[in-house]
C-alpha atoms as a PDB file:
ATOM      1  CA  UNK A   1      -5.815 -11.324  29.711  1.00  0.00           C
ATOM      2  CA  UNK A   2      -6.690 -10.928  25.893  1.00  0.00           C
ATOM      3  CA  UNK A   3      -4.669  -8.181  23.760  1.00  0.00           C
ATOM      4  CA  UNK A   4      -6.597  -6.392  21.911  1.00  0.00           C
ATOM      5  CA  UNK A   5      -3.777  -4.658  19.929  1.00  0.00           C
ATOM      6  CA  UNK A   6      -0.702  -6.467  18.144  1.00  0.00           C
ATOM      7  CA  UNK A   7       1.841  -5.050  16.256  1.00  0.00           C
ATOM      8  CA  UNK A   8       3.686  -6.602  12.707  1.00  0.00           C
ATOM      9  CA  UNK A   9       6.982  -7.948  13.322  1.00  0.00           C
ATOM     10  CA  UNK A  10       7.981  -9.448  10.342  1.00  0.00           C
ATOM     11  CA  UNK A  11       8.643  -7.469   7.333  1.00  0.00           C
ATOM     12  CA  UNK A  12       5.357  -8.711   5.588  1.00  0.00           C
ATOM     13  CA  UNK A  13       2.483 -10.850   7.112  1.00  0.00           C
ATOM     14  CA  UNK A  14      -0.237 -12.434   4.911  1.00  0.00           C
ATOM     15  CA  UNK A  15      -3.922 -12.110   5.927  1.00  0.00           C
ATOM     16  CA  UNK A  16      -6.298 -14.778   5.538  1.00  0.00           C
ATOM     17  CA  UNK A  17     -10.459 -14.732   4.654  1.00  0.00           C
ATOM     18  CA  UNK A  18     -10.302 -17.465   7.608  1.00  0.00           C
ATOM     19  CA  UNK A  19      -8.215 -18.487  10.732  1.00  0.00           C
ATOM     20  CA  UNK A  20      -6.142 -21.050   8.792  1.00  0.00           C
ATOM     21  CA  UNK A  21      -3.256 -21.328   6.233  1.00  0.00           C
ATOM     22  CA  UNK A  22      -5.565 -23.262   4.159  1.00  0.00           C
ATOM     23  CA  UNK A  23      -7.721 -20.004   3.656  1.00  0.00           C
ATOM     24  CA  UNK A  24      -6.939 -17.857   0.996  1.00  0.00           C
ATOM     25  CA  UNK A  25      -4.781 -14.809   1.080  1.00  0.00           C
ATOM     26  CA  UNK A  26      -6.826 -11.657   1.375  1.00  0.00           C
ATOM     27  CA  UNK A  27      -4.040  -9.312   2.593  1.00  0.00           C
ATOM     28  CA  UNK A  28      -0.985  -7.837   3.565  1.00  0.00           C
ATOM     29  CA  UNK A  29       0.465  -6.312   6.544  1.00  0.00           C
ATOM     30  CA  UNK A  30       3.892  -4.796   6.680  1.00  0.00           C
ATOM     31  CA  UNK A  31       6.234  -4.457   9.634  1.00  0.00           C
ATOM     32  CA  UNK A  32       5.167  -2.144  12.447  1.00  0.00           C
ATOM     33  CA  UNK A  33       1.789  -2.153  11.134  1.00  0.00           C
ATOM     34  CA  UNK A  34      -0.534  -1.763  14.422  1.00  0.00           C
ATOM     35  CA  UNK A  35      -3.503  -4.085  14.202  1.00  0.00           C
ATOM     36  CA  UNK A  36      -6.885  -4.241  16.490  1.00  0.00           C
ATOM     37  CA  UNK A  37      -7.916  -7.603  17.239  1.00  0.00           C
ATOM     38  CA  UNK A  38     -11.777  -7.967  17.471  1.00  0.00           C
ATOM     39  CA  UNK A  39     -11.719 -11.784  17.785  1.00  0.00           C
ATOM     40  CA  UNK A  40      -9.642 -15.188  19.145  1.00  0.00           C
ATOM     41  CA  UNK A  41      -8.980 -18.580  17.321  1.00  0.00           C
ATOM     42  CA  UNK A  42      -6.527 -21.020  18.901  1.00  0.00           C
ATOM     43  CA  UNK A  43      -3.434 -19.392  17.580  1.00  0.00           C
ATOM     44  CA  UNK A  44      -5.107 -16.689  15.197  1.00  0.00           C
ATOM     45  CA  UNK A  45      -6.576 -12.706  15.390  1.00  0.00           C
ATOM     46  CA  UNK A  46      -9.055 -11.782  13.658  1.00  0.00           C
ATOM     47  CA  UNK A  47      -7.631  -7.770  13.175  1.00  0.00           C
ATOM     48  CA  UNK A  48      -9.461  -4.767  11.505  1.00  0.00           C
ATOM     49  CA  UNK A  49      -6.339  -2.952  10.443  1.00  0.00           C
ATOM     50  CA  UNK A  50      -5.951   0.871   9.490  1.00  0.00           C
ATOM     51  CA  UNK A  51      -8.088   0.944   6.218  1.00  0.00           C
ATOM     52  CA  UNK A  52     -10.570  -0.518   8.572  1.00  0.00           C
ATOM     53  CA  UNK A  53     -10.118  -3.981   6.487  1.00  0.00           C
ATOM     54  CA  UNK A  54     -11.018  -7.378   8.307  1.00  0.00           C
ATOM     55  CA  UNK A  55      -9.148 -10.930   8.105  1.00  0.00           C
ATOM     56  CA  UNK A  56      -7.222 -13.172   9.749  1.00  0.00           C
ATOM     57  CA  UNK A  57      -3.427 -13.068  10.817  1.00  0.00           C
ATOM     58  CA  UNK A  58      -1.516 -16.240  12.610  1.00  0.00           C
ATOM     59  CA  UNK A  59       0.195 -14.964  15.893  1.00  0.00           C
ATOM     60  CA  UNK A  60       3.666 -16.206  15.031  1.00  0.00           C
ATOM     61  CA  UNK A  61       3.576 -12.589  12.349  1.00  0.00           C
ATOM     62  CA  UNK A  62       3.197  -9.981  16.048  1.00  0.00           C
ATOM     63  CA  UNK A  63       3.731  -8.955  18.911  1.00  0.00           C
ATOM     64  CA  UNK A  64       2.014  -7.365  21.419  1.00  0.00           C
ATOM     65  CA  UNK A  65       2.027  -3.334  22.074  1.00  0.00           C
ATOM     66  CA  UNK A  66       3.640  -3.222  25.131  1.00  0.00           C
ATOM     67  CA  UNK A  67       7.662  -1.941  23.405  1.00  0.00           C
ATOM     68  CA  UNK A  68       6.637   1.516  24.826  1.00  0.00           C
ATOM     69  CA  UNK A  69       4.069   3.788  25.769  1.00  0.00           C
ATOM     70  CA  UNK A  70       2.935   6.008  23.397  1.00  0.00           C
ATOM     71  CA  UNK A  71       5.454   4.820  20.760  1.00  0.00           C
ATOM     72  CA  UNK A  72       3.243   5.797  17.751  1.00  0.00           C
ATOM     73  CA  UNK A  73       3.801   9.708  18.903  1.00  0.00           C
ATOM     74  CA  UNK A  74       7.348   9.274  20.449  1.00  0.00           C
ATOM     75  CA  UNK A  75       8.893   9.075  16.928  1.00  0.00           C
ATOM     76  CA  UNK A  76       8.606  10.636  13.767  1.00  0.00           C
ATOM     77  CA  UNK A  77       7.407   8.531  11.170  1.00  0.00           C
ATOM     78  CA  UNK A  78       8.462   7.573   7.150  1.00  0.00           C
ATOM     79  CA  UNK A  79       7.802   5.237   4.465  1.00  0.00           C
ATOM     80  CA  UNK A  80      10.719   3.388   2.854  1.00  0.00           C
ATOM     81  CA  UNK A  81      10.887   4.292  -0.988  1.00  0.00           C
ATOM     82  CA  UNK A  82      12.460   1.213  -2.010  1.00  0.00           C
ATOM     83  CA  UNK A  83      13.511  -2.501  -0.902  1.00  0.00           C
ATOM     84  CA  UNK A  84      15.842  -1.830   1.848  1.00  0.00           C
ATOM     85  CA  UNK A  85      18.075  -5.162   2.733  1.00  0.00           C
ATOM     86  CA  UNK A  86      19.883  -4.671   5.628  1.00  0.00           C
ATOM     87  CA  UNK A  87      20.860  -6.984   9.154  1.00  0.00           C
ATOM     88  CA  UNK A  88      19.113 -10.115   7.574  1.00  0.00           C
ATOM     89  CA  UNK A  89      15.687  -8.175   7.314  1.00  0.00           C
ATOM     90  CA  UNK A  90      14.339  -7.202   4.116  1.00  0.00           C
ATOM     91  CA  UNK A  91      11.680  -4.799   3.901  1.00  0.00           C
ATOM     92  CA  UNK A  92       8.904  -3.817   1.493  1.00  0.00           C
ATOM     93  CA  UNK A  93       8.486  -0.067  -0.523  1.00  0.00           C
ATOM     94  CA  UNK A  94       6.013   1.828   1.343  1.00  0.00           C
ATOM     95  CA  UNK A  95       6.643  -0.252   5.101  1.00  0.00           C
ATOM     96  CA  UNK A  96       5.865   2.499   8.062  1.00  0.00           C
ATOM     97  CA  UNK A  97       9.168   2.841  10.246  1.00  0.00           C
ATOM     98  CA  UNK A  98       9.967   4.973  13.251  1.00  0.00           C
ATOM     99  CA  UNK A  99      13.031   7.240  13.152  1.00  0.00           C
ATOM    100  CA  UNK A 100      15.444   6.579  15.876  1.00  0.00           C
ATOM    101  CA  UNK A 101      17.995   9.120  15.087  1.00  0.00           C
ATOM    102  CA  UNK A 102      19.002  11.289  12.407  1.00  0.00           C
ATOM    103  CA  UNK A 103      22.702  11.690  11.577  1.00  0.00           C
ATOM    104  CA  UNK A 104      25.181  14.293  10.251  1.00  0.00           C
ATOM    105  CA  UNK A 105      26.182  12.133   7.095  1.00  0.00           C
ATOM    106  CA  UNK A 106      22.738  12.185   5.622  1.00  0.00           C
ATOM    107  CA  UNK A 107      21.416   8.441   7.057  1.00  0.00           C
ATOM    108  CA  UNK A 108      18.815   7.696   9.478  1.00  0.00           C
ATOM    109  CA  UNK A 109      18.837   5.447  12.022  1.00  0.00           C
ATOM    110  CA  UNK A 110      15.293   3.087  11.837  1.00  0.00           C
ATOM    111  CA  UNK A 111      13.769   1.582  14.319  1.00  0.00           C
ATOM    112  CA  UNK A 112      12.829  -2.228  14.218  1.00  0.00           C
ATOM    113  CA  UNK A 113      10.155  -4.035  16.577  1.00  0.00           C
ATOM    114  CA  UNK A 114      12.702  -5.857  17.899  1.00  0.00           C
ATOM    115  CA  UNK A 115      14.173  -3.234  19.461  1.00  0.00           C
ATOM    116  CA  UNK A 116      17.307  -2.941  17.338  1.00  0.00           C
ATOM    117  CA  UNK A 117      18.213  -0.578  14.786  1.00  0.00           C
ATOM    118  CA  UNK A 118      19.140  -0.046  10.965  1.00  0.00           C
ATOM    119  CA  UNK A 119      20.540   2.662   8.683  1.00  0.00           C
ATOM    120  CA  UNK A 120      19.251   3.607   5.746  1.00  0.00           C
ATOM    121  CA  UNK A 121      19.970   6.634   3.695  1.00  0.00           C
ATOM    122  CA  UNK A 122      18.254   9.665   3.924  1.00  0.00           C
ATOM    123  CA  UNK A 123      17.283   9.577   0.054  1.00  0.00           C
ATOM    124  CA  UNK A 124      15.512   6.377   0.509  1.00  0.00           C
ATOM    125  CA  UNK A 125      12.774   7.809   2.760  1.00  0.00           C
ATOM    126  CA  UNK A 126       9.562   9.746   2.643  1.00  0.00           C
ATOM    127  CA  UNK A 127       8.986  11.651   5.816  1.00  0.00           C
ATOM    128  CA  UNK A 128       5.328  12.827   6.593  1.00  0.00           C
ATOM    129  CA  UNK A 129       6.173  16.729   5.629  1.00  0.00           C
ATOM    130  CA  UNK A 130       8.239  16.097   2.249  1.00  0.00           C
ATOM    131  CA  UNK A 131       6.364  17.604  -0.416  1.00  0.00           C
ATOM    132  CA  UNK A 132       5.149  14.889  -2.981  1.00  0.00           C
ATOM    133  CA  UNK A 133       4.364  15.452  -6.327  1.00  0.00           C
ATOM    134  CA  UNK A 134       2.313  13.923  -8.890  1.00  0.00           C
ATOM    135  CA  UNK A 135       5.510  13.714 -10.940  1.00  0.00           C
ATOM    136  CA  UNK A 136       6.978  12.186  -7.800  1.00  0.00           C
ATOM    137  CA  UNK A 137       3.813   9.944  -7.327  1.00  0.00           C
ATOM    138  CA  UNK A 138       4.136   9.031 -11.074  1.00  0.00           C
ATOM    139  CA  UNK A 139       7.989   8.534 -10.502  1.00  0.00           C
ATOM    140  CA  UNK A 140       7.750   6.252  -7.500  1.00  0.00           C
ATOM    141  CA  UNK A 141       4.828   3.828  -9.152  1.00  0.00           C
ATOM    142  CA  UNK A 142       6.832   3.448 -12.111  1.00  0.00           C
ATOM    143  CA  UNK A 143       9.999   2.200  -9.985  1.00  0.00           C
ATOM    144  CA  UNK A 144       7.887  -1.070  -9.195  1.00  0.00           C
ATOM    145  CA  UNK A 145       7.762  -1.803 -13.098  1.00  0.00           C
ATOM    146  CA  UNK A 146       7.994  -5.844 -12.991  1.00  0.00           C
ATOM    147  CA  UNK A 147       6.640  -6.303  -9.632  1.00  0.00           C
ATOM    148  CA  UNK A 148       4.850  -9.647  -9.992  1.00  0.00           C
ATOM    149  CA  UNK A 149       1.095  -9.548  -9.740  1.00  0.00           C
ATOM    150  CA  UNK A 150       0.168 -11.139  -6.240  1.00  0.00           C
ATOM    151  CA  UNK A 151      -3.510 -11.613  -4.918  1.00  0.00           C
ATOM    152  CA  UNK A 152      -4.453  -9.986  -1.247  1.00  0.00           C
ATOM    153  CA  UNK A 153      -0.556  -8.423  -1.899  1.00  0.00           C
ATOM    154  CA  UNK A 154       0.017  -4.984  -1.209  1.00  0.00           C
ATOM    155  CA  UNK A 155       3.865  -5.029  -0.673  1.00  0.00           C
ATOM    156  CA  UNK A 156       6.565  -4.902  -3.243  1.00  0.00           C
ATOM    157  CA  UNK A 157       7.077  -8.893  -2.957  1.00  0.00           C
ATOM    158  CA  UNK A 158       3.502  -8.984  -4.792  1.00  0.00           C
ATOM    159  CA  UNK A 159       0.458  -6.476  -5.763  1.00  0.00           C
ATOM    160  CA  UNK A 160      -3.307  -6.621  -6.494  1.00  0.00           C
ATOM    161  CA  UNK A 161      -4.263  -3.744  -8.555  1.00  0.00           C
ATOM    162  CA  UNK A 162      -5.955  -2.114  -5.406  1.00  0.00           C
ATOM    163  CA  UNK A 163      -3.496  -2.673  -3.250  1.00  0.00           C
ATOM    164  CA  UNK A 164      -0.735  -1.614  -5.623  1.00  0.00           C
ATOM    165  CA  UNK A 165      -3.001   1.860  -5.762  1.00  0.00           C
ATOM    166  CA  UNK A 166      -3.953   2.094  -1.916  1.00  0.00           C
ATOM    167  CA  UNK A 167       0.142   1.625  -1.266  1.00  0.00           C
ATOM    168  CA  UNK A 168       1.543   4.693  -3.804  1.00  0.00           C
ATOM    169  CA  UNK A 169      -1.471   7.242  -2.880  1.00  0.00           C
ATOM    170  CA  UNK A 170      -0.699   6.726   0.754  1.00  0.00           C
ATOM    171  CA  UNK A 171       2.795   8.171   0.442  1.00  0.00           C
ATOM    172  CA  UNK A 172       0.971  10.861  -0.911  1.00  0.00           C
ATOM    173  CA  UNK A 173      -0.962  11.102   2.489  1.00  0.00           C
ATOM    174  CA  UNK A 174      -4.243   9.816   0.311  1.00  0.00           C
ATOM    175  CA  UNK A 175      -5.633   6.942   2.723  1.00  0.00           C
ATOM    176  CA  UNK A 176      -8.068   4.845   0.100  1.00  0.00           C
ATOM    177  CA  UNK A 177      -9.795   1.481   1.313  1.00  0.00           C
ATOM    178  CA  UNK A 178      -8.120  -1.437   0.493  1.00  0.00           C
ATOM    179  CA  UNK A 179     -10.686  -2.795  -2.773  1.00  0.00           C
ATOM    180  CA  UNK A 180     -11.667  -1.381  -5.852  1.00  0.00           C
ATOM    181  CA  UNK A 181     -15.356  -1.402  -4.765  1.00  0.00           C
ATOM    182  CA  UNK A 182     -14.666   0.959  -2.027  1.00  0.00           C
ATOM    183  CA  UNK A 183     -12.069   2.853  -2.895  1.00  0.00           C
ATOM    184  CA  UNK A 184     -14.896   4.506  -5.661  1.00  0.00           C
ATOM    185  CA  UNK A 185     -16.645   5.140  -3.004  1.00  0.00           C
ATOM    186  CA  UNK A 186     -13.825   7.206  -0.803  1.00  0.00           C
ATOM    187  CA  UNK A 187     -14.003  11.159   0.038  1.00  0.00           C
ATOM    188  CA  UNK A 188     -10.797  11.212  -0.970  1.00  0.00           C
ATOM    189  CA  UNK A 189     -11.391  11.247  -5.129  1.00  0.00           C
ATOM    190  CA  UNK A 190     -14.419  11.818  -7.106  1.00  0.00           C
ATOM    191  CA  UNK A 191     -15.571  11.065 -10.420  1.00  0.00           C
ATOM    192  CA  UNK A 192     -14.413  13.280 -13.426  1.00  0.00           C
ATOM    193  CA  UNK A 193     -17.132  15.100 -14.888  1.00  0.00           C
ATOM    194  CA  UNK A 194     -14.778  16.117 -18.041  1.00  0.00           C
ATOM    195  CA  UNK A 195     -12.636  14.378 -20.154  1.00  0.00           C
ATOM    196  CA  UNK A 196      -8.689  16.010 -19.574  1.00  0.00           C
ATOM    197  CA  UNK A 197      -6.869  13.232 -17.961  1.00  0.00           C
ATOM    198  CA  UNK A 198      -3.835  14.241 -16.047  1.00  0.00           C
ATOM    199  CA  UNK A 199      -1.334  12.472 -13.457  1.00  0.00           C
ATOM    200  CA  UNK A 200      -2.569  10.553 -10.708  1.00  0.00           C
ATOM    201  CA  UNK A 201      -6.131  10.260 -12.226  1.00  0.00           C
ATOM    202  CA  UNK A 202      -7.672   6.485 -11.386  1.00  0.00           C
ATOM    203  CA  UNK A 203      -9.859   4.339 -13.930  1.00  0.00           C
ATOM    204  CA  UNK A 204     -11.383   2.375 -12.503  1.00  0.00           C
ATOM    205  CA  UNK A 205     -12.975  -1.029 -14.623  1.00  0.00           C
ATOM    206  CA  UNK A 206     -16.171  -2.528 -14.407  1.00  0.00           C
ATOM    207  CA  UNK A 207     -17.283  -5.944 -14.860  1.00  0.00           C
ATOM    208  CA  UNK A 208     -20.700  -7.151 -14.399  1.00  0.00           C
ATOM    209  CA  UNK A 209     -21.841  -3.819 -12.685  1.00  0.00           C
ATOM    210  CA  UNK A 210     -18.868  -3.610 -10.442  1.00  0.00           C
ATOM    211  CA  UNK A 211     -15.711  -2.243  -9.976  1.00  0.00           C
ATOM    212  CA  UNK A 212     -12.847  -4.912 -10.225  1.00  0.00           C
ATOM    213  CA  UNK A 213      -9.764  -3.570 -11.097  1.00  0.00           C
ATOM    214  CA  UNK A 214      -7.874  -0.375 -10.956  1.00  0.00           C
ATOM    215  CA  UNK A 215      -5.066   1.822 -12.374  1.00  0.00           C
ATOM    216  CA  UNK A 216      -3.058   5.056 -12.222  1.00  0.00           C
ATOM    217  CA  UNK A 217      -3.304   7.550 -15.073  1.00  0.00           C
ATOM    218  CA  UNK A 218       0.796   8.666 -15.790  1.00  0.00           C
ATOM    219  CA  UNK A 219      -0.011  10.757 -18.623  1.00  0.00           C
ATOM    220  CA  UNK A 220      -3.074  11.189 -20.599  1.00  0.00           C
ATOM    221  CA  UNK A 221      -3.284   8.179 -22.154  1.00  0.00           C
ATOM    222  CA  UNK A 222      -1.214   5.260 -20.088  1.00  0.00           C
ATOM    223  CA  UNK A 223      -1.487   4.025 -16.436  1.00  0.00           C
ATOM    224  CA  UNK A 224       0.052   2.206 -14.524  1.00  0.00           C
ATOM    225  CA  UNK A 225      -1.826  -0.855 -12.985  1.00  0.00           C
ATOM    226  CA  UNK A 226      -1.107  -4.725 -11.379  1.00  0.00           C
ATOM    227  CA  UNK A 227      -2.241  -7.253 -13.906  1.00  0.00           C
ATOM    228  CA  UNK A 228       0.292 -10.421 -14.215  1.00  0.00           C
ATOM    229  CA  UNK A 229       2.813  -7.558 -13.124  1.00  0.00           C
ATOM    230  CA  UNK A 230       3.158  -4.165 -12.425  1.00  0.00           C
ATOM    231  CA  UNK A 231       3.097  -2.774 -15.901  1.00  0.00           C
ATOM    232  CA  UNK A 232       1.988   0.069 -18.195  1.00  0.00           C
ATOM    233  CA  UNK A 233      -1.015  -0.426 -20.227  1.00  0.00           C
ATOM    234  CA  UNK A 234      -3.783   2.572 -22.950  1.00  0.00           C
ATOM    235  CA  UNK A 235      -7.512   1.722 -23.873  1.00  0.00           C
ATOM    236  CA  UNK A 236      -6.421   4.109 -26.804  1.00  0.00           C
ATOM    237  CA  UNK A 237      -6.147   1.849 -30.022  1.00  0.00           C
ATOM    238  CA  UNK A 238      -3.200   3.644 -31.673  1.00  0.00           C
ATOM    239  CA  UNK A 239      -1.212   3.558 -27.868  1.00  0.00           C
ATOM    240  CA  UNK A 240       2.052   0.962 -28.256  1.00  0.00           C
ATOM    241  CA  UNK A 241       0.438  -0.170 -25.333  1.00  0.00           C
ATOM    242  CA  UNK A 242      -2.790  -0.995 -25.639  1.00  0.00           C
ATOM    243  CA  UNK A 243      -4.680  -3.217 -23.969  1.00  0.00           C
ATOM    244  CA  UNK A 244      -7.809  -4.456 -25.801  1.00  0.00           C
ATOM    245  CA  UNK A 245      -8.487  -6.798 -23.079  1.00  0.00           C
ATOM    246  CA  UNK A 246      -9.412  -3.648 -20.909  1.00  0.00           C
ATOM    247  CA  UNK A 247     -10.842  -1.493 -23.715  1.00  0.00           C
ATOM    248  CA  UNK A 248     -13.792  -3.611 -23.963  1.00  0.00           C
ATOM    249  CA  UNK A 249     -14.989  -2.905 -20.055  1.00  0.00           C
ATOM    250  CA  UNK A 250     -16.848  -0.337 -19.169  1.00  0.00           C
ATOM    251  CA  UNK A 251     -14.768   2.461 -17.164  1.00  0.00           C
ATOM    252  CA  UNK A 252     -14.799   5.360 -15.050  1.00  0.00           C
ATOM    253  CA  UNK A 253     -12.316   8.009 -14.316  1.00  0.00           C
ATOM    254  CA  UNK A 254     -11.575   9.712 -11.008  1.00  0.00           C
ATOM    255  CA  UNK A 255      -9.549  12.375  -9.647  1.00  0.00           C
ATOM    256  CA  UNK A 256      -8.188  13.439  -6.531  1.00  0.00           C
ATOM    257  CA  UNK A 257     -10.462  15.987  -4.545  1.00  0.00           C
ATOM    258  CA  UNK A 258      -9.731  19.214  -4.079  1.00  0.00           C
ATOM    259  CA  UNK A 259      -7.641  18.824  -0.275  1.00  0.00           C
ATOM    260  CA  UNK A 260      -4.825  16.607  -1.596  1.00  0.00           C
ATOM    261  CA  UNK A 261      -3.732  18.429  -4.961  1.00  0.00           C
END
């Protein structure tokens, strides 16, 4: 009997345009993501994951969903705020983990795939009813200053601009699509009709008619963005860091709609 839903074990898994390590990197999924599989190749899925994005991930990355019934609404939920090393496992900023159990010293215990457990502090977590900020937004993108630039990545071991985007603004609860080309297109933020940038706006680049890269406004002049690295950047030519590279593209700025402010 075919599965046809799998379940991230490891603490990243890389998604491919075909069913072979030869094919190019399109993706990331992090641990205890839950995938969909839509199709079969020797030992490959194709999977259509959350964001409703489609590639290909080798088996050896999941298992199947049969830990529990009804895991997903068993446990509360939160997103790791930082690398977390602990019991030989190293996991990304923004992985998905279920809480086990909550203790009186402040720590949490986390739930892994496998069944066993870790501890993490308290501080390190972002539960699905803290408040979050823009300041906070702002505060947590900037913390993955340096992160090298990684194509398909969308984990702190490597980012594409849109995946380094789709990864902060779902902490905030703001579920974008995983490229540039569609995010424009989401419900979730609309284009600016005036010309007061403040935190969390996106501008979003265009070359050759279409949206290709993508970056997060932390004040009104700088964002924050993936290029060669995580790293601040201005189209404004007196800005220390200005980027004349990206002042010479065509641009549009978007906000975040009206629900999620």
């Amino acid at each position: 009997m075919q599965i046809k839903e799998c379940i991230v074990k490891t603490s990243n898994a890389p998604l491919h345009f075909e069913p072979t390590f030869k094919s190019e990197m399109v993706s990331q999924a992090l641990i205890w993501e839950y995938l969909n599989i839509v199709d079969y190749h020797e030992d490959w899925y194709e999977i259509v994951q959350w964001d409703k994005y489609k590639s290909w991930i080798h088996k050896s990355y999941v298992i199947q969903n049969n830990l529990e019934k009804n895991i997903k609404n068993k446990y509360e939920w939160c997103f790791l705020k930082e690398f977390i090393y602990r019991d030989n496992i190293l996991l990304s900023f923004g992985s998905y983990l279920p809480v086990f159990s909550k203790n009186k010293n402040n720590s949490i215990d986390l739930l892994l795939p496998n069944q066993n457990q870790i501890i993490v502090d308290r501080n390190k977590l972002i539960f699905n009813n803290d408040s979050l900020s823009r300041v906070g937004l702002v505060s947590l993108a900037k913390s993955l200053l340096g992160t090298p630039y990684l194509w398909g990545g969308k984990s702190s071991f490597g980012y594409d601009c849109s995946g380094f985007i789709q990864s902060i603004f779902r902490l905030k609860g703001i579920l974008l699509p995983r490229d540039c080309s569609e995010q424009v297109k989401s419900n979730a933020i609309k284009k600016k009709t005036t010309n007061d940038i403040i935190l969390c706006d996106l501008i979003y680049f265009k070359e050759n008619y279409n949206f290709t890269h993508v970056g997060m406004f932390i004040n009104n002049e700088e964002f924050i963005h993936a290029s060669g690295q995580v790293k601040i950047n201005s189209i404004v030519k007196n800005n220390k860091n200005f980027c004349e590279n990206l002042s010479n593209l065509d641009f549009n700025i978007f906000e975040i709609n009206n629900e999620y402010r």
